[in-house]
Protein backbone atom coordinates (compact mmCIF):
# COMPACT_ATOMS: atom_id res chain seq x y z
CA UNK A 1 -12.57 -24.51 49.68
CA UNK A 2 -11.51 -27.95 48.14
CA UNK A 3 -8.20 -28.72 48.04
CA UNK A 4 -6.97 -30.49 44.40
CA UNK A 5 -3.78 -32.41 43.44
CA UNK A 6 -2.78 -32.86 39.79
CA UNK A 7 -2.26 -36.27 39.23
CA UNK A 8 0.36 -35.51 36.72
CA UNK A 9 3.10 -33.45 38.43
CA UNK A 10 1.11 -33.74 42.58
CA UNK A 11 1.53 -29.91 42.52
CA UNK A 12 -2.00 -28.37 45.28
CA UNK A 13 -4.31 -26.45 44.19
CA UNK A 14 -6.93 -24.65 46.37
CA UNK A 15 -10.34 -23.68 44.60
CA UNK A 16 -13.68 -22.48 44.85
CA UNK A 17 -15.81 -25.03 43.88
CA UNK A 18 -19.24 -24.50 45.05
CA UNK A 19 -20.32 -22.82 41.39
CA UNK A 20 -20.23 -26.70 40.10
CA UNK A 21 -21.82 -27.86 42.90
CA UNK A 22 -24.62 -28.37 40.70
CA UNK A 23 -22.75 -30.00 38.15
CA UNK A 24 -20.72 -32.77 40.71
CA UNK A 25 -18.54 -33.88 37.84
CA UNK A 26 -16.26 -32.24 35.22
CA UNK A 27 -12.57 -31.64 34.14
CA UNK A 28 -9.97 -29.18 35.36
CA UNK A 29 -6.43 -27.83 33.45
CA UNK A 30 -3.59 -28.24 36.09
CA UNK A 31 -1.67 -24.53 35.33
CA UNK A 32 1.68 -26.21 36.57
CA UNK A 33 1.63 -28.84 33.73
CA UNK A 34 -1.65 -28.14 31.89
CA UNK A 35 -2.18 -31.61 32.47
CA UNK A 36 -6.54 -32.12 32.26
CA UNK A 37 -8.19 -34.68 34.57
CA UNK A 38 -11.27 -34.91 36.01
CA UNK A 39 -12.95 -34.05 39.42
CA UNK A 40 -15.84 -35.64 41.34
CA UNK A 41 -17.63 -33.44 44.13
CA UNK A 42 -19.14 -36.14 46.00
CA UNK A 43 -15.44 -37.89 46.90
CA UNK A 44 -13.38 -36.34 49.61
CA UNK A 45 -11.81 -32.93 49.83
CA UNK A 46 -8.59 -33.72 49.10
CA UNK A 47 -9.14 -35.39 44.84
CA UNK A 48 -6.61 -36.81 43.04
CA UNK A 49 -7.79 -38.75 40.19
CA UNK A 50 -5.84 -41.29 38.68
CA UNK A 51 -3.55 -40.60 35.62
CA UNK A 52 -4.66 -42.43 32.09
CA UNK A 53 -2.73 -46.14 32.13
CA UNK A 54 0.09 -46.57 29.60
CA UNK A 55 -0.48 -43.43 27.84
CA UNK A 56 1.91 -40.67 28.62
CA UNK A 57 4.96 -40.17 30.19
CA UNK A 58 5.91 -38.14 33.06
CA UNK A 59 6.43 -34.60 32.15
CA UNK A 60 9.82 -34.50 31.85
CA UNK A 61 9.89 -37.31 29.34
CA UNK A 62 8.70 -37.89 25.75
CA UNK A 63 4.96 -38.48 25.03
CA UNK A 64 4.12 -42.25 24.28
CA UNK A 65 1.81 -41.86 21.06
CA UNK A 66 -0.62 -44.26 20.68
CA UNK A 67 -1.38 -45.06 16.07
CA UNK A 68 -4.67 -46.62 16.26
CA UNK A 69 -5.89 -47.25 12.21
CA UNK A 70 -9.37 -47.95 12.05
CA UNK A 71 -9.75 -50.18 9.13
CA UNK A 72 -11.71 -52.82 7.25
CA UNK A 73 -11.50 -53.71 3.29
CA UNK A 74 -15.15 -53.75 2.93
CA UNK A 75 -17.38 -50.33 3.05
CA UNK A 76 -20.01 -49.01 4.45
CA UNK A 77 -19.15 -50.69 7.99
CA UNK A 78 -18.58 -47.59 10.07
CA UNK A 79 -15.39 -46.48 9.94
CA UNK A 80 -14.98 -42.96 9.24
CA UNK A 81 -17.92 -42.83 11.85
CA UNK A 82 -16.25 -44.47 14.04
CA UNK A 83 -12.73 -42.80 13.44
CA UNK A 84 -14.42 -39.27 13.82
CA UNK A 85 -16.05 -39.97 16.96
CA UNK A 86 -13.74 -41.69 18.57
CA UNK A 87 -10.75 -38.83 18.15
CA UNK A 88 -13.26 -36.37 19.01
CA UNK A 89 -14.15 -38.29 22.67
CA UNK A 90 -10.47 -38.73 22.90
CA UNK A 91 -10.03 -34.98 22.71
CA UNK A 92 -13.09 -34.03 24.82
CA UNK A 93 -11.59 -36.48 27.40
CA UNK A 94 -8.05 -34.23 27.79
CA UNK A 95 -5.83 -36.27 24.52
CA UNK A 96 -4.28 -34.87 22.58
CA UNK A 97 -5.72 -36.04 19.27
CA UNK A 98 -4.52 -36.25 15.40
CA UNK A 99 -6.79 -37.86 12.89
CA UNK A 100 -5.78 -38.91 9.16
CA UNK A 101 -7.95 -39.40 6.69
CA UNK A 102 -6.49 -41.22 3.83
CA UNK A 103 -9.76 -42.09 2.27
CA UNK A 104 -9.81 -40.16 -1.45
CA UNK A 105 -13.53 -39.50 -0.49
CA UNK A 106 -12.42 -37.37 2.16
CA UNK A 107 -15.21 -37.84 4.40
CA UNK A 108 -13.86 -37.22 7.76
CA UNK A 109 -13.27 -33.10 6.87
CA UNK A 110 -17.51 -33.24 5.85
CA UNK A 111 -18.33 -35.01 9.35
CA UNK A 112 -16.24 -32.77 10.93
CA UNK A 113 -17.69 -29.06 9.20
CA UNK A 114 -14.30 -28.47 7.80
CA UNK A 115 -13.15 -27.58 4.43
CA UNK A 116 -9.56 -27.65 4.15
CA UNK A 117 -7.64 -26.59 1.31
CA UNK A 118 -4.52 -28.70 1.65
CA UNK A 119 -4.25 -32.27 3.68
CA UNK A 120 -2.62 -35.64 3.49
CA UNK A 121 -1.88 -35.32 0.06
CA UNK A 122 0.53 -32.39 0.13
CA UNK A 123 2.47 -33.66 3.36
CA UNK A 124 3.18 -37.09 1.44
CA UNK A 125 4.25 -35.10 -1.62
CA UNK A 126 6.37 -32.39 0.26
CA UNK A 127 4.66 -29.55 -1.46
CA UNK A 128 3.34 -28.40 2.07
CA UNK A 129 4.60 -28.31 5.92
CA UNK A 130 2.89 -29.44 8.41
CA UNK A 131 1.51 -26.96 9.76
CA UNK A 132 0.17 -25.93 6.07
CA UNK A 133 -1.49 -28.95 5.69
CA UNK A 134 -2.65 -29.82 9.67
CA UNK A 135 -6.18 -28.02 10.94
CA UNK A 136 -7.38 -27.29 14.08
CA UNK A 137 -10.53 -29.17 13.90
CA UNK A 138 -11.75 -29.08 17.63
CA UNK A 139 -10.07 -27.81 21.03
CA UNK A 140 -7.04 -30.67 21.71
CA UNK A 141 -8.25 -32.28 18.03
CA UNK A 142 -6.10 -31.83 14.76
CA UNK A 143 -7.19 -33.27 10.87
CA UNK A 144 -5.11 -33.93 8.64
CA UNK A 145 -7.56 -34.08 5.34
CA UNK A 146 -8.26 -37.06 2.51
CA UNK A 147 -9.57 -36.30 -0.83
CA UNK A 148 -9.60 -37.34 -4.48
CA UNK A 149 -5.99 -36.32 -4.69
CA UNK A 150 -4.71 -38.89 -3.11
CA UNK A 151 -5.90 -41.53 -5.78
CA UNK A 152 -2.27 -39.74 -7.25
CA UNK A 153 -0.52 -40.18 -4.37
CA UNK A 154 -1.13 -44.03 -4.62
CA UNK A 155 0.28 -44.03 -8.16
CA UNK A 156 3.63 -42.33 -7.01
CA UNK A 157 3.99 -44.76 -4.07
CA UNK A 158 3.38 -47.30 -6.30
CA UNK A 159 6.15 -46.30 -8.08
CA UNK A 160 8.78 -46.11 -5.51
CA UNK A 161 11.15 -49.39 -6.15
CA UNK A 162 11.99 -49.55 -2.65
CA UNK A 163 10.40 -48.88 0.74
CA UNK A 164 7.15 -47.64 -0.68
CA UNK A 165 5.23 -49.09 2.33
CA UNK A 166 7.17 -46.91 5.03
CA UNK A 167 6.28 -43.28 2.73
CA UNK A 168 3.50 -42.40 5.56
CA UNK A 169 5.61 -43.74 8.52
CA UNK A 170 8.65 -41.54 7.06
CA UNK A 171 6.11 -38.56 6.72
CA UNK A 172 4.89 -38.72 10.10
CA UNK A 173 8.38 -39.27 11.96
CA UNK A 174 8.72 -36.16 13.79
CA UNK A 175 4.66 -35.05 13.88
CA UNK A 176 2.88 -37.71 15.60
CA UNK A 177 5.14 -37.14 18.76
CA UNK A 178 3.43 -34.00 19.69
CA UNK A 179 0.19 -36.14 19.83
CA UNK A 180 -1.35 -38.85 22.82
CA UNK A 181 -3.27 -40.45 19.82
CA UNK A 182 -3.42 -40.57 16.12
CA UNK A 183 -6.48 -42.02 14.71
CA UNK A 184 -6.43 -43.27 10.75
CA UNK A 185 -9.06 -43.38 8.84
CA UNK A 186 -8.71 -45.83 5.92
CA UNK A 187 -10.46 -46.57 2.62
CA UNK A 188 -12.44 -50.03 2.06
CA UNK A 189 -10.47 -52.59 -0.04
CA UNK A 190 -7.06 -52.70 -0.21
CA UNK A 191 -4.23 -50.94 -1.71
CA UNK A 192 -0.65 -49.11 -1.14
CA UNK A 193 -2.06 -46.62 1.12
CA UNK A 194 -3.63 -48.60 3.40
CA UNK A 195 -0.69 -51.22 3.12
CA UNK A 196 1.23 -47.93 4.59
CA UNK A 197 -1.45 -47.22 7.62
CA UNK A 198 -0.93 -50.46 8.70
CA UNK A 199 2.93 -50.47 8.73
CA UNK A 200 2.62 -47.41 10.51
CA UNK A 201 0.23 -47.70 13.11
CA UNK A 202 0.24 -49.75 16.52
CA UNK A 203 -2.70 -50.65 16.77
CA UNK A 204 -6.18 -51.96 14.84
CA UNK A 205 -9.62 -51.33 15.37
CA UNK A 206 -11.54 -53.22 13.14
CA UNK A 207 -15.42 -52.04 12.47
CA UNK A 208 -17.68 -54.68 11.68
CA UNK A 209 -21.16 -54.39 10.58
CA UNK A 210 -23.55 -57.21 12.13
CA UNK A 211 -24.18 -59.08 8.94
CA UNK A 212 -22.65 -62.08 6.73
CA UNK A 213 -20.40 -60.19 4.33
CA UNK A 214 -18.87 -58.19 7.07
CA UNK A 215 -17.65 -61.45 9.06
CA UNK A 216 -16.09 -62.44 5.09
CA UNK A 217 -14.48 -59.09 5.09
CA UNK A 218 -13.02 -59.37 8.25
CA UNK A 219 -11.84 -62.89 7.27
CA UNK A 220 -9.81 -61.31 3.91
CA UNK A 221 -8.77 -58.17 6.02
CA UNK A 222 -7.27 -60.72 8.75
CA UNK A 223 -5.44 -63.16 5.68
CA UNK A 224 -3.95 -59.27 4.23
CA UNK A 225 -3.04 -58.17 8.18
CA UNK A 226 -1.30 -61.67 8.48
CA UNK A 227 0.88 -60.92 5.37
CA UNK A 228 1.80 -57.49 6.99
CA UNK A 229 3.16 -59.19 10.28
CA UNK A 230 6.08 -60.99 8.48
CA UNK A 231 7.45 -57.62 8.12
CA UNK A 232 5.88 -55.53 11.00
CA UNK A 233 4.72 -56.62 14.62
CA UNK A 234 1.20 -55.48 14.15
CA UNK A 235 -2.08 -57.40 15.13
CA UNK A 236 -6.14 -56.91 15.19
CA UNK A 237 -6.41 -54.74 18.95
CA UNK A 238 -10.02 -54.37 18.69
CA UNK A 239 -13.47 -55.94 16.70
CA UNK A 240 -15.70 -53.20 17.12
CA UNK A 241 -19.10 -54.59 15.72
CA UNK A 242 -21.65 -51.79 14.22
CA UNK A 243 -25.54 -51.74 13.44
CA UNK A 244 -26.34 -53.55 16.29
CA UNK A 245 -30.28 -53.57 15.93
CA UNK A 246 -32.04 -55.58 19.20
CA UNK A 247 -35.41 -56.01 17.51
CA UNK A 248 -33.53 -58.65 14.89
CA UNK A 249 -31.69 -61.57 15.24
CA UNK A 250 -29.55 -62.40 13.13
CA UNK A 251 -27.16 -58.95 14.39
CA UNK A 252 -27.45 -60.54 18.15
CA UNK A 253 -26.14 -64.05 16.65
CA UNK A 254 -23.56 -62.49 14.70
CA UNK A 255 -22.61 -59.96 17.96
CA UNK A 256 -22.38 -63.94 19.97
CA UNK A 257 -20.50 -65.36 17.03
CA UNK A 258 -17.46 -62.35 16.98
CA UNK A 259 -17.51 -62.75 20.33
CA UNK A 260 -16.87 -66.63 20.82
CA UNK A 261 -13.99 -66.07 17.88
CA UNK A 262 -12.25 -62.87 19.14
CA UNK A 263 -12.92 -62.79 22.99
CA UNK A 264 -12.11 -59.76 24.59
CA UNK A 265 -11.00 -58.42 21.61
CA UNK A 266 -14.58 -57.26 20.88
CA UNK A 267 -15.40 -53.79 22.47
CA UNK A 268 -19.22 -52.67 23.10
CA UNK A 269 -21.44 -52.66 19.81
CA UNK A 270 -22.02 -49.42 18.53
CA UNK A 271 -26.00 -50.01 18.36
CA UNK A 272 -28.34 -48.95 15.36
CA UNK A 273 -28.88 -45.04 15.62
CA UNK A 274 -30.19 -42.87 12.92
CA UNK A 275 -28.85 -39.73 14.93
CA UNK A 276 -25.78 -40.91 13.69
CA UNK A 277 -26.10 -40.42 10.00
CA UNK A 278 -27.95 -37.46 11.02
CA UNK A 279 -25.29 -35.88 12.48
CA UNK A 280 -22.96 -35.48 9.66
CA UNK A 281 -24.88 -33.15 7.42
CA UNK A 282 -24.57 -30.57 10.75
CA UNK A 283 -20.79 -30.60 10.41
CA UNK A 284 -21.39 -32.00 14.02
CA UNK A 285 -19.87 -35.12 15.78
CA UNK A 286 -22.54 -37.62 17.56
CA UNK A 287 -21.36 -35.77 21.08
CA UNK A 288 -22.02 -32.23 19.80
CA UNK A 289 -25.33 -33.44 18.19
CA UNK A 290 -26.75 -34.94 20.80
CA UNK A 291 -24.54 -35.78 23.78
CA UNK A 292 -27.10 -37.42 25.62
CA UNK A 293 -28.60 -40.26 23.09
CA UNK A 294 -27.77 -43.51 22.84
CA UNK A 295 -25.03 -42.66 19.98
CA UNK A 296 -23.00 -40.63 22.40
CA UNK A 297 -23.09 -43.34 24.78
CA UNK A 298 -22.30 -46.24 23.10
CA UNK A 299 -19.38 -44.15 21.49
CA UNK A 300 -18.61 -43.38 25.16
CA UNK A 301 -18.04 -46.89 25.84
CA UNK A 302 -15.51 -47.26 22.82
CA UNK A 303 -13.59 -43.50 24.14
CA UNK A 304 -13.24 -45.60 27.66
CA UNK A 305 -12.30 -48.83 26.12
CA UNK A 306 -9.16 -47.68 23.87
CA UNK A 307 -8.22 -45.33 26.40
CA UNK A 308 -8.17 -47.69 29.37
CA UNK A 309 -9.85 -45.62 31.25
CA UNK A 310 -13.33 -45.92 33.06
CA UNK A 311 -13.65 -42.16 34.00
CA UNK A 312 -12.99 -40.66 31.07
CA UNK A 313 -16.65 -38.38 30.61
CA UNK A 314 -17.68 -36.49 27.00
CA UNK A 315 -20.42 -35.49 28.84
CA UNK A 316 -21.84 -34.50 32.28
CA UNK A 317 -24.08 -35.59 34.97
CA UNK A 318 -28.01 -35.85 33.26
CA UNK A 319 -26.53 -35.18 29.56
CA UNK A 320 -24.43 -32.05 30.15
CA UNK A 321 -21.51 -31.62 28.61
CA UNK A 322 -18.23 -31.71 30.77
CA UNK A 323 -17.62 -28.54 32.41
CA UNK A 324 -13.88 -27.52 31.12
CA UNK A 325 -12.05 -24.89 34.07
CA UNK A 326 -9.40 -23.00 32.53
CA UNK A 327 -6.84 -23.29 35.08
CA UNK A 328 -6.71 -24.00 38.40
């Protein structure tokens, strides 16, 4: 019989755990707080593992949400990819996770298998609540959906004569406290909407693709984010570079130069995959997919990164997914 203590409110639990004895690693529900952490069979009997850093609270207080916009004028760098994968680790890892798509391709609801038939669009507008226009996308994951109408919701916040750029951050005031994340997915180049991620979100994570245009995108997208900080304290978190392809060069030399200009800014490349743009016409993130190539892993590595957290697992010992226990 092992003895567990929920790092989150130190309540004991006893419990039977010789049925993932095979397994050695995988994540409990506290049923005091419903707090989720994980548990490793080959430390002592007594585990208590540590709580996330900087993320939440105790339980008595409010949740610390964490706006991370993942962002990038220039297309076809990775970052609906990279915003769908991410919230979905996030949410396999315990967090609780809300991504927005405010691309008008609407991509993320297509990587995701979902069709919704109301999203951003009608929250901004007022025409919906929002729990009308919020999905359940995965267990502990929520989507709020893009799409071609929001190419109208651009005109009316163009329209506005005053405070345009806070019309997401007033939409979102009392939603993204119920959430330890919210993830945006934006649209390449640069307009009013994505001028309103940015004064909304926290945070930046910048996808770059290892070639030369991408380092002059990230140059303009850095001159726009400086323009945004006379107004907002907001900065680039995190240069996330893409396509990383070891059999070339010229991606290694670009991978060297990011990382002599941004330092520890730049997370672990996201390397060349073709499971990746497989994955999407399954309705299926990269973990779901397959959780044990080299996607999954390098995608891993980004999960741990943002969340400050080394032992966060989307999947188990030898390619497993994380066994999930109810309640203790």
């Amino acid at each position: 019989m092992t003895i567990i203590v929920c790092p989150s409110c130190s309540k004991k639990h006893r419990a039977d755990t010789k049925k993932f004895a095979a397994i050695k690693k995988f994540v409990v529900r506290c049923k005091a707080c419903s707090h989720r952490f994980q548990i490793d069979l080959n430390k002592p009997d007594v585990v208590q593992s540590p709580r996330p850093p900087k993320l939440t609270m105790p339980v008595s207080g409010p949740r610390h949400t964490r706006k991370i916009c993942v962002s990038l004028s220039k297309g076809g760098v990775g970052k609906t990819t990279t915003a769908v994968n991410l919230s979905a680790g996030l949410a396999m890892a315990g967090y609780k996770v809300l991504l927005i798509d405010t691309d008008t391709q609407g991509q993320s609801s297509f990587l995701l298998g979902k069709k919704p038939q109301a999203g951003l669009t009608e929250l901004l507008t007022g025409e919906l609540t929002p729990q009308e226009t919020i999905i359940q996308a995965r267990p502990n994951l929520s989507l709020l959906s893009g799409g071609r109408s929001l190419a109208g919701v651009k005109r009316i916040i163009d329209k506005k004569s005053f405070g345009s750029e806070w019309t997401l951050s007033e939409a979102m005031e009392d939603l993204d406290k119920d959430y330890d994340f919210v993830i945006i997915d934006t649209s390449p180049g640069w307009d009013q909407l994505t001028v309103n991620v940015l004064f909304y979100a926290t945070e930046v994570l910048t996808p770059v693709s290892l070639e030369v245009m991408s380092l002059h995108g990230l140059a303009e997208f850095i001159k726009n984010l400086h323009a945004i900080k006379k107004y907002k304290d907001i900065d680039l978190n995190y240069v996330l570079p893409t396509f990383l392809d070891g059999r070339v060069d010229q991606p290694q030399n670009i991978y060297r130069k990011l990382q002599s200009l941004y330092g520890d800014k730049v997370c672990q490349p996201i390397r060349y995959d073709e499971q990746l743009s497989r994955s999407p016409s399954h309705g299926q993130t990269i973990f779901e997919f397959l959780p044990d190539g080299m996607g999954a892993e390098d995608y891993t590595a980004l999960v741990r990164f943002i969340a400050r957290d080394q032992n966060i697992l989307t999947t188990g010992a030898e390619g497993q997914k994380s066994t999930v226990v109810p309640s203790l």
